[in-house]
Protein backbone atom coordinates (compact mmCIF):
# COMPACT_ATOMS: atom_id res chain seq x y z
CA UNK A 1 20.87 134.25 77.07
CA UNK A 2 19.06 137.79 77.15
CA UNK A 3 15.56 137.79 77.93
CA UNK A 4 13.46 140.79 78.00
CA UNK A 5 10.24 140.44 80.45
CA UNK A 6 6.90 142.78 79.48
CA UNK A 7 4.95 143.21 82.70
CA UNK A 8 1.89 145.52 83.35
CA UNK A 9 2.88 146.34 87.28
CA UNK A 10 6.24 145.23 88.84
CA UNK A 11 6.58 144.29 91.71
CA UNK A 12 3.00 142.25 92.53
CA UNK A 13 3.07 140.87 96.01
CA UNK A 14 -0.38 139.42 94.27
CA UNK A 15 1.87 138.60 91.23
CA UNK A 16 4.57 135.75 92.75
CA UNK A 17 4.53 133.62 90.07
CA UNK A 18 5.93 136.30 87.85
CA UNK A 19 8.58 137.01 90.52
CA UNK A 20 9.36 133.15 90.38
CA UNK A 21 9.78 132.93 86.98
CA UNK A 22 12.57 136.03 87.05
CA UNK A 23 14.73 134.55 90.38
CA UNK A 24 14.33 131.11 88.51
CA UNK A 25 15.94 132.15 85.03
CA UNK A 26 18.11 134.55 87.13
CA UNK A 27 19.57 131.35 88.86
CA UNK A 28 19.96 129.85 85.90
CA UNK A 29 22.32 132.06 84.13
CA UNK A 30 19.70 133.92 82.23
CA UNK A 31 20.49 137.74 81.56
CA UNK A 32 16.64 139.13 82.49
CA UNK A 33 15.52 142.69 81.60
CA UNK A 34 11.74 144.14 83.02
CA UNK A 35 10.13 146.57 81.21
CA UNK A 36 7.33 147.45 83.15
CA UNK A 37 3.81 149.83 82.11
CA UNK A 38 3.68 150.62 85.94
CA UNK A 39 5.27 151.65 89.02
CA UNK A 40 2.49 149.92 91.76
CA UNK A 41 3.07 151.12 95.72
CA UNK A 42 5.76 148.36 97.39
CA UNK A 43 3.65 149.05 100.99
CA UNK A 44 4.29 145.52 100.99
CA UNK A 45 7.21 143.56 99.00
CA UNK A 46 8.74 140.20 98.50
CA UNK A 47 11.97 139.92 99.90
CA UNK A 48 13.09 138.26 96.83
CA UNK A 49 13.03 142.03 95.03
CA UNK A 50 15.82 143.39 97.17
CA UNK A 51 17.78 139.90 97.41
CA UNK A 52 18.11 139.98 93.35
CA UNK A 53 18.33 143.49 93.30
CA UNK A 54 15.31 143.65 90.59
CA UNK A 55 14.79 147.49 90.63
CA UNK A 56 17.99 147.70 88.86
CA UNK A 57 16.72 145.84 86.04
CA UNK A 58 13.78 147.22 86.01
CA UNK A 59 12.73 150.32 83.44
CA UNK A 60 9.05 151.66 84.26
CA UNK A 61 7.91 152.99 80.86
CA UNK A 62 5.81 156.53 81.11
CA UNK A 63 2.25 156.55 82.14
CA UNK A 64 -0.59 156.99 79.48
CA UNK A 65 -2.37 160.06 79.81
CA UNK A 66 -6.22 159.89 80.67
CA UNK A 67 -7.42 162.34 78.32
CA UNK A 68 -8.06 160.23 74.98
CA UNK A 69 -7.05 163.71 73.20
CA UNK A 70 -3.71 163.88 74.68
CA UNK A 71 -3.03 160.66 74.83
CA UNK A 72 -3.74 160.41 70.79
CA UNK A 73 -1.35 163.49 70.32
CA UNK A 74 1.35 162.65 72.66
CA UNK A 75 1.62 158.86 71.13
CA UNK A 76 1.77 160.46 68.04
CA UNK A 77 4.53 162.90 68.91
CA UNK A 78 6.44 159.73 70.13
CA UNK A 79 6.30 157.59 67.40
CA UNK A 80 7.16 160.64 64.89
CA UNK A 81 10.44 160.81 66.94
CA UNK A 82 10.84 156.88 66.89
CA UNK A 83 10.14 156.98 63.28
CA UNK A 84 12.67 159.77 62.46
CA UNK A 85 15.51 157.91 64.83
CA UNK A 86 14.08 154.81 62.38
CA UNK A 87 15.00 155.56 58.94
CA UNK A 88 12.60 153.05 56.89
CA UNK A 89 10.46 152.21 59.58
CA UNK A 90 7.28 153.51 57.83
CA UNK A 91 7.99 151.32 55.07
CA UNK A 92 7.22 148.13 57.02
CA UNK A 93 3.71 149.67 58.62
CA UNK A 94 1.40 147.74 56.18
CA UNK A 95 -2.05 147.79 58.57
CA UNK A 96 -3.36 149.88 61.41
CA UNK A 97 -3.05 147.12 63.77
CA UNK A 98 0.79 147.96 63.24
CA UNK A 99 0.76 151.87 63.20
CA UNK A 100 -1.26 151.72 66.48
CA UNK A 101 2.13 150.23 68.28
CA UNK A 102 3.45 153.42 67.28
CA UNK A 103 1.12 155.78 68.18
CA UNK A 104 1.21 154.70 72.09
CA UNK A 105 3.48 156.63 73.93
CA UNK A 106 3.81 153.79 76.43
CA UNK A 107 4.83 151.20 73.52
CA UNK A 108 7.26 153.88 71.79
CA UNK A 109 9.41 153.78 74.82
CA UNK A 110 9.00 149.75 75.13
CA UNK A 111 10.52 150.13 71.45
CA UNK A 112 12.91 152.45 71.67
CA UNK A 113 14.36 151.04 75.06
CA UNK A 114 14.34 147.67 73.30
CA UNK A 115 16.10 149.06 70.67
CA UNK A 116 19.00 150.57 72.99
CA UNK A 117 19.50 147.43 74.97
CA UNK A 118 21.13 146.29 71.97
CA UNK A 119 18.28 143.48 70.89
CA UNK A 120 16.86 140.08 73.15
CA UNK A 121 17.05 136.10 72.26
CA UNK A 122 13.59 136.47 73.56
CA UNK A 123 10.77 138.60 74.41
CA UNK A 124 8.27 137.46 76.92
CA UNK A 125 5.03 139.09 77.67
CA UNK A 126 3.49 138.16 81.07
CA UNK A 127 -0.01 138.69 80.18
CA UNK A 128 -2.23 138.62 77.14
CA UNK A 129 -2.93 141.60 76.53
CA UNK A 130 1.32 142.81 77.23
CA UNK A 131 1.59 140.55 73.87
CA UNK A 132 -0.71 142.27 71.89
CA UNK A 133 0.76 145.44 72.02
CA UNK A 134 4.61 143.55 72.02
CA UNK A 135 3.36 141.79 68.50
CA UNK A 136 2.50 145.70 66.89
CA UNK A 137 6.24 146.31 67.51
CA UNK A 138 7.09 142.92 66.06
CA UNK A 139 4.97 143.58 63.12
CA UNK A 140 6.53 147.03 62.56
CA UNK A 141 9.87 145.21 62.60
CA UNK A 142 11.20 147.09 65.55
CA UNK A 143 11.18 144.20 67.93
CA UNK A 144 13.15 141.31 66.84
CA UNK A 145 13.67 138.26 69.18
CA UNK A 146 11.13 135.90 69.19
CA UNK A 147 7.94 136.29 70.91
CA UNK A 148 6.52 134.41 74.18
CA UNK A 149 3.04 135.14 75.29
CA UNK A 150 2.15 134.06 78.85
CA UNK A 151 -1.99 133.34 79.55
CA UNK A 152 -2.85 133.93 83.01
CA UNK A 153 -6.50 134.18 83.47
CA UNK A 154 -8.87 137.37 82.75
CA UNK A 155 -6.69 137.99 79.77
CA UNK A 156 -8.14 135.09 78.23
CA UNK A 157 -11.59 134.31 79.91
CA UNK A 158 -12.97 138.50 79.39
CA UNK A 159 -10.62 139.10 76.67
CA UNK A 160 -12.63 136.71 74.51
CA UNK A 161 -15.65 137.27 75.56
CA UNK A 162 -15.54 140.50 74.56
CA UNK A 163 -14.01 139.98 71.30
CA UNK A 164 -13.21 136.26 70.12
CA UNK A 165 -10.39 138.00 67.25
CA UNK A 166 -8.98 140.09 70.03
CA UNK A 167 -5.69 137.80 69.74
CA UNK A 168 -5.92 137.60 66.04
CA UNK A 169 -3.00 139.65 65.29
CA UNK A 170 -0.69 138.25 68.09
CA UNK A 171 -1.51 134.58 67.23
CA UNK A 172 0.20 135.48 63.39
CA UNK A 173 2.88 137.41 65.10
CA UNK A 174 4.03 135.27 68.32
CA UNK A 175 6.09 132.44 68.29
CA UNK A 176 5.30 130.64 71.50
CA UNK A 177 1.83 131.02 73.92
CA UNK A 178 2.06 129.51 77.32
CA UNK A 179 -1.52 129.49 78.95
CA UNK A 180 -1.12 128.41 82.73
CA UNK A 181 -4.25 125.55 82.77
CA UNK A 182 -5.67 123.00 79.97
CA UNK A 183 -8.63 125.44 80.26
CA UNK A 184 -7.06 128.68 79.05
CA UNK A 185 -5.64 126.55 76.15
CA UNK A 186 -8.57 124.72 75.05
CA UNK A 187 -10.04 128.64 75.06
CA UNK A 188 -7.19 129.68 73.14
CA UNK A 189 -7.32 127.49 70.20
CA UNK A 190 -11.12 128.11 69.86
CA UNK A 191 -10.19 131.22 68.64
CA UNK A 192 -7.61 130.30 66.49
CA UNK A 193 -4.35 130.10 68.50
CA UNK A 194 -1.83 127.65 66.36
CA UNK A 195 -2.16 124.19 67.98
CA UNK A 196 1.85 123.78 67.04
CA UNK A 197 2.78 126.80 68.77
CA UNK A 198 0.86 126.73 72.42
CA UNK A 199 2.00 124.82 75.46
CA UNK A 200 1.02 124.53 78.93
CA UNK A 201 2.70 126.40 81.50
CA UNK A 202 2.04 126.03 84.74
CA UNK A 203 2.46 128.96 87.10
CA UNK A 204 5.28 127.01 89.98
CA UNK A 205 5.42 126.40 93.67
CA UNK A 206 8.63 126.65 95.50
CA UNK A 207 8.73 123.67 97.50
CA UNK A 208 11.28 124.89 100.04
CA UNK A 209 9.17 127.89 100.70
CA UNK A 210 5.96 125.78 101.56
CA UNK A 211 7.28 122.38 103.07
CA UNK A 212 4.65 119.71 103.90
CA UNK A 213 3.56 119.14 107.45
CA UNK A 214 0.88 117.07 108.82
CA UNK A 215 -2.42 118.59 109.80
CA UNK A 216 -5.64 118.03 112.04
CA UNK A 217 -8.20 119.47 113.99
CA UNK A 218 -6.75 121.39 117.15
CA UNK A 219 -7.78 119.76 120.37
CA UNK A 220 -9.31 122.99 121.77
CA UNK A 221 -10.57 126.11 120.37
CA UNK A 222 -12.01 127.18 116.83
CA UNK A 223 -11.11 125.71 113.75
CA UNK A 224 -9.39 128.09 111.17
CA UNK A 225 -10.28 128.76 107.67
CA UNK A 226 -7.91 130.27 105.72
CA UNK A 227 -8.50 131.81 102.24
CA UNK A 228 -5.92 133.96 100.42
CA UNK A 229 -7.49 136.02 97.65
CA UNK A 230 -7.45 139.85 96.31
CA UNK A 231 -10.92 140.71 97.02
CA UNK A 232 -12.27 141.11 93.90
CA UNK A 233 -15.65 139.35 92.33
CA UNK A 234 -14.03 136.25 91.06
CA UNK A 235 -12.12 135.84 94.00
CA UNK A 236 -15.95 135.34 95.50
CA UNK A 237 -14.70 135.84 98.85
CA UNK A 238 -18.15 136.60 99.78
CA UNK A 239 -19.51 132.75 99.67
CA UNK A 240 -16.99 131.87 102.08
CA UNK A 241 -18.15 134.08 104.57
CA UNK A 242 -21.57 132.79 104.22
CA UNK A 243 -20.17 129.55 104.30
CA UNK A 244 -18.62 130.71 107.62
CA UNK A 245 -22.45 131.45 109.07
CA UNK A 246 -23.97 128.51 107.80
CA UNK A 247 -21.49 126.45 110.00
CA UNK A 248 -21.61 128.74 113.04
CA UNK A 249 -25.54 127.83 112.62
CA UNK A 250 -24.67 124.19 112.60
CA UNK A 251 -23.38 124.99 116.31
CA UNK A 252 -19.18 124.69 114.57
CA UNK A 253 -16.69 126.84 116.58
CA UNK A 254 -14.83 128.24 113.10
CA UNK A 255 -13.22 131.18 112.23
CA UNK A 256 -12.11 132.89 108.84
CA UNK A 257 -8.88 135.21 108.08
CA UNK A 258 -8.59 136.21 104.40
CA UNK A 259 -5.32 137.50 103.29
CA UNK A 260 -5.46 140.06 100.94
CA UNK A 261 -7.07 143.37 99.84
CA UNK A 262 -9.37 145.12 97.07
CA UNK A 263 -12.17 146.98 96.16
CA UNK A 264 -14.89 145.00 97.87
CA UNK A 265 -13.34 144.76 101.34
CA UNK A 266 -15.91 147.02 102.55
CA UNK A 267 -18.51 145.06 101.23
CA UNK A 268 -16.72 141.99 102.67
CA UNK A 269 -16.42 143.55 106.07
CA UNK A 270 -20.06 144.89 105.84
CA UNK A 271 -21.41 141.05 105.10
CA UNK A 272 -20.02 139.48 108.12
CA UNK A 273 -21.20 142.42 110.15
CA UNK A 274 -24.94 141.77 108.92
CA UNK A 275 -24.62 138.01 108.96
CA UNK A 276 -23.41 138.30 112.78
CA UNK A 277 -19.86 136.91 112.54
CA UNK A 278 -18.39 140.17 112.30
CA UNK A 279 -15.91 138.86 115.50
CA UNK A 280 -15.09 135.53 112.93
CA UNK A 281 -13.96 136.97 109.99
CA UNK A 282 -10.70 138.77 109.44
CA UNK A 283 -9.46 140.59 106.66
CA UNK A 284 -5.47 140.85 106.97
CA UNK A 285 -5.37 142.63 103.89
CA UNK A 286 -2.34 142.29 101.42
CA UNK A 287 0.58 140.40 103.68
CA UNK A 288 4.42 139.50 103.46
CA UNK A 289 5.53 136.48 102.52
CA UNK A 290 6.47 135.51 105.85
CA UNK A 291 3.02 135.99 107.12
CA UNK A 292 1.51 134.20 104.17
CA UNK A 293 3.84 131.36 105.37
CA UNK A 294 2.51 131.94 108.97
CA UNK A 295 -0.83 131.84 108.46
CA UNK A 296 -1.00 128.63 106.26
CA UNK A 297 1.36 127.15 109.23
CA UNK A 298 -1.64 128.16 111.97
CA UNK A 299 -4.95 127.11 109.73
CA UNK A 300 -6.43 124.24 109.65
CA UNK A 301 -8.66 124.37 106.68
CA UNK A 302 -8.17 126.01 102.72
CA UNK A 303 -10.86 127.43 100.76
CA UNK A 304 -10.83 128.83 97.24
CA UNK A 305 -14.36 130.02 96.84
CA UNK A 306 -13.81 131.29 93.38
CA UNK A 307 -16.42 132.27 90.76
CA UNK A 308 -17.45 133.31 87.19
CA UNK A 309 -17.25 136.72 87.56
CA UNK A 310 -20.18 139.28 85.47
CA UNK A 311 -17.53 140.11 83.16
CA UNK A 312 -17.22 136.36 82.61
CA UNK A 313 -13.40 136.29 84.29
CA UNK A 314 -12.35 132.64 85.50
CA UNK A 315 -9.20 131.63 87.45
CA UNK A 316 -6.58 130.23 85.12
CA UNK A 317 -5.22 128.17 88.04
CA UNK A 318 -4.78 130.14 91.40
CA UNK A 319 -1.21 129.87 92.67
CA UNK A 320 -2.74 130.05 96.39
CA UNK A 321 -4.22 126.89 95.92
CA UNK A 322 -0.95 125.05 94.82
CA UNK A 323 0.72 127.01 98.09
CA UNK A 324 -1.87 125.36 100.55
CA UNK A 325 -1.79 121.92 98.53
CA UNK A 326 2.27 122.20 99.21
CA UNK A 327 2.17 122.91 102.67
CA UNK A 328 -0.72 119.85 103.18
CA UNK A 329 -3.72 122.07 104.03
CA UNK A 330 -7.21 119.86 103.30
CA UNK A 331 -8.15 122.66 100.50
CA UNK A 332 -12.10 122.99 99.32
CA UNK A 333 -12.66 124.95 96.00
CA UNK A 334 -15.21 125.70 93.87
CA UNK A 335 -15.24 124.04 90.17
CA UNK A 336 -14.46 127.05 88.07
CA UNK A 337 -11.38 127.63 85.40
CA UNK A 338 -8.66 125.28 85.58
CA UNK A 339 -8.79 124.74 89.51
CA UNK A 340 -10.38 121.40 89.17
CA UNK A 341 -6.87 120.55 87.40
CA UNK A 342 -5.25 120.55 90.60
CA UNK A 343 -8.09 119.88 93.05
CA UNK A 344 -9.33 116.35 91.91
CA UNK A 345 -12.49 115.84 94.63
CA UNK A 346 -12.04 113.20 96.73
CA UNK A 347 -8.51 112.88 95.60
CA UNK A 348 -6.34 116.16 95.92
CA UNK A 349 -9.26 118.34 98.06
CA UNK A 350 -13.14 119.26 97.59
CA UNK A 351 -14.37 120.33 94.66
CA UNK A 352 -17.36 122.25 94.92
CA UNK A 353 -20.05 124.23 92.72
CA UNK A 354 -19.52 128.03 92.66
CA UNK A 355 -21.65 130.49 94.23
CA UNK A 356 -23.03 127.48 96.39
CA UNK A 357 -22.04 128.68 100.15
CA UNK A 358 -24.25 125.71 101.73
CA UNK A 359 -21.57 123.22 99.13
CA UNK A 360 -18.63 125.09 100.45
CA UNK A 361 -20.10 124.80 104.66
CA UNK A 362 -21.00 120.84 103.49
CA UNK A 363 -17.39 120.48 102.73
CA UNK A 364 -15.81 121.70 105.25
CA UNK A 365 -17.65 119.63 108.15
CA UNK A 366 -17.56 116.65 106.07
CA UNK A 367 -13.32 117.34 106.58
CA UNK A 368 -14.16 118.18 110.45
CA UNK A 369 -16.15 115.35 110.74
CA UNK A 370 -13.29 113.08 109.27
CA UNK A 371 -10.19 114.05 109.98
CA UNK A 372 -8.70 110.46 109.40
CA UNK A 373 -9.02 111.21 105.58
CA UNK A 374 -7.02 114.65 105.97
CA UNK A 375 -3.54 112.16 105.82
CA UNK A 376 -4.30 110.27 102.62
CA UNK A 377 -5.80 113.39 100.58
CA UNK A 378 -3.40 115.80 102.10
CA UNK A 379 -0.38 113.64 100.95
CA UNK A 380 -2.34 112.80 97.27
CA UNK A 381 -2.40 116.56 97.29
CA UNK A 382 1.61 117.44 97.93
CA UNK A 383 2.93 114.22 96.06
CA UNK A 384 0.63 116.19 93.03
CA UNK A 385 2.25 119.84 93.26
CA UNK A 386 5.70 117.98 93.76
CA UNK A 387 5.38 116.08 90.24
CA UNK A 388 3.69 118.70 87.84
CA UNK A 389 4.12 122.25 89.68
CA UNK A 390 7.44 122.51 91.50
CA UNK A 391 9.17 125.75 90.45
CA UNK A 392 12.41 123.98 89.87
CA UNK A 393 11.15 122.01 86.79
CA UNK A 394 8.90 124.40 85.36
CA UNK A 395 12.15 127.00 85.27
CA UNK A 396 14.45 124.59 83.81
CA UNK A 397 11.55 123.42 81.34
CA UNK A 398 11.22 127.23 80.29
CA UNK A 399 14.45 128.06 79.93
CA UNK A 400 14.50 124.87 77.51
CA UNK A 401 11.62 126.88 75.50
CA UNK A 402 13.66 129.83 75.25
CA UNK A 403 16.67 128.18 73.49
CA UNK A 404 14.77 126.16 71.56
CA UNK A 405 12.83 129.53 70.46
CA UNK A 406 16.48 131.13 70.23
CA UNK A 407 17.58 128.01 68.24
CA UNK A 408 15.15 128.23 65.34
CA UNK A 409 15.21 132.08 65.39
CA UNK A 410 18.68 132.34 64.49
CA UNK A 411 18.52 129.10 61.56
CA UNK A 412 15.97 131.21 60.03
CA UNK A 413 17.98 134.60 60.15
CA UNK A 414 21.03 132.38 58.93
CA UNK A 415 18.86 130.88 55.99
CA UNK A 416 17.68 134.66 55.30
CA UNK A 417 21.11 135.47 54.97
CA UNK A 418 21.92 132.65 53.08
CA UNK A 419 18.81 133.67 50.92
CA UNK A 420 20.13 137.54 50.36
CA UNK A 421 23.59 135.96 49.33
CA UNK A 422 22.21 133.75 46.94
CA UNK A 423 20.52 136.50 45.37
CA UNK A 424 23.09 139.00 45.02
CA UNK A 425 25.58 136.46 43.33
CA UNK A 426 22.83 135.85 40.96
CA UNK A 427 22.32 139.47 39.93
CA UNK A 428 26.15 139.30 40.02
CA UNK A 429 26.34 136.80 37.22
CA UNK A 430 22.70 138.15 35.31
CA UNK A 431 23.20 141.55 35.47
């Protein structure tokens, strides 16, 4: 099987689950292709990349320009040439949802390079707005496999908000849409996503990467928080470091590392300097794998202070989360998106309101002040990312998608057929 994979940046070190889905099918016999819209700096990289030898099946399409001008010109340039290499093409453009995949440089190369690989058994876009622009090729007839549509997050929370028919013209063109929570997919078919042709999806953990191990508080010294987040608004890295105060104030020796990086690290940084805990809060930035694994090794306590962001983003269902749950970190979260799908309160973790630092500080020293219920809740919590999120399944359940997708694609080109010959033997015999 030949699958062709649409990403917007590749490789993500924020972006494993998308690396996890490629090794997966990859191990599973599955001939996968990347096309990707860009090139992002590999400063830091997940071994898997070189292991698999990714960057040789990886095509980086060209960059859009930033003048709107140029860009309009140059995509039309492009799909002029893709047209003339296309005899006929034209006549299948019937709307200007469907010209506009052909006047984007970006999507003219998807096309053509599509068209040189010698055709897929499936296409799969890795984010929402990947399949828009992959269902203006469909619709122009010049991509031809059927059509998977993955729904991560923001592409469906700010996406919709903005513009409830924004995935009108993919939800007539795809063929299968896998959001990654109940939540995303209860959003999905509000605005009119077929009910028979959207499934669940869960983003996986690889177990052997994150095995369980028992956890307490340390006999001496502080008690570490761990929270692993791009820092970004919805990430709302911010309430855990006023979280962090409020339980220094309570007389608690804790401290709080935060792996990853992003445009509000200086306000972070400048937060915990004001608040007085400048010396308790750490900001790693963006890490390896191996020190991801470190770090939730060393910590004693997770917390996923996520939020609604302004642009009314949610969390589809953070991967982090699952990683802690795995390894049998006590994990507090807030209640936003589909986290409280995998954090049940009392059950798998703490669930917590958002934007409510005094919640997430309440949590945490009810779990310091009863570390007897860490064994029970911790195990709940691995026993739950072992049944419904262990990369293993979810890869052999996807690659069940794909032929079934492949299956029905191929009875309907062979009834097509079977169509076209029926016809010609009848203008055969009525001339």
């Amino acid at each position: 099987m030949k699958v062709a994979f649409i990403t917007g940046a590749f490789p993500l070190i924020s972006e494993t689950f998308v690396l996890g889905q490629i090794t997966g099918l990859l191990d599973r016999g599955v001939d996968v292709h990347i096309f990707s819209y860009e090139q992002p700096s590999r400063a830091v990289c997940h071994p898997d990349v070189a292991e698999y030898r990714l960057m040789e099946r990886t095509s980086y399409l060209p960059a859009r320009l930033k003048s709107r001008g140029l860009r309009r010109l140059h995509g039309a340039l492009a799909g002029s040439r893709f047209c003339v290499r296309m005899p006929g093409l034209l006549k299948s453009i019937r709307s200007w949802e469907t010209l506009r995949g052909l006047l984007d440089t970006p999507s003219c190369s998807l096309a053509e390079r599509l068209r040189q690989e010698g055709g897929f058994d499936v296409v799969h876009a890795q984010f929402g707005l990947l399949g828009i622009k992959a269902a203006r090729l469909k619709a122009a007839g010049v991509l031809r496999g059927p059509l998977v549509t993955s729904f991560r997050g923001g592409d469906t929370t700010i996406a919709l908000l903005r513009n409830p028919r924004v995935y009108h013209h993919l939800f007539h063109w795809g063929d299968l849409f896998l959001p990654v929570s109940r939540f995303l997919r209860s959003r999905l078919l509000a605005c009119g996503c077929p009910a028979d042709r959207i499934v669940v999806q869960h983003s996986g953990v690889n177990l052997g990467e994150f095995p369980f191990q028992q956890r307490g508080l340390p006999p001496r010294g502080a008690i570490s928080l761990l929270c692993i987040a791009r820092l970004v608004e919805v990430k709302g890295v911010q309430y855990a470091i006023e979280a962090l105060s409020l339980l220094r104030q309570r007389g608690f020796d804790v401290r709080l590392t935060v792996l990853g990086d992003g445009p509000l690290r200086a306000e972070c940084e400048g937060l915990a300097s004001f608040l007085g805990i400048g010396d308790r809060v750490v900001l790693q930035g963006d890490c390896s794998r191996a020190r991801v694994r470190h770090f939730l090794e060393q910590s004693h306590i997770f917390v996923c202070p996520s939020i609604i962001g302004s642009n009314g983003a949610q969390e589809g269902m953070p991967n982090a989360v699952k990683e802690a749950m795995a390894c049998g970190l006590p994990v507090v979260a807030t209640d936003t998106g589909g986290i409280g799908e995998v954090v049940r309160d009392g059950v798998t973790g703490h669930l917590v309101p958002q934007k409510d630092p005094g919640a997430i500080a309440d949590a945490v020293e009810r779990l310091v002040r009863s570390p007897e219920s860490w064994t029970v809740m911790c195990r709940n919590a691995r026993r739950m990312i072992e049944e419904q999120f262990d990369n293993r399944r979810l890869n052999d359940r996807l690659v069940h998608l794909y032929r079934n997708l492949a299956a029905k694609a191929l009875a309907g080109r062979a009834e097509l057929w079977e169509d076209e010959a029926h016809r010609d033997l009848d203008m055969e015999m009525n001339p």
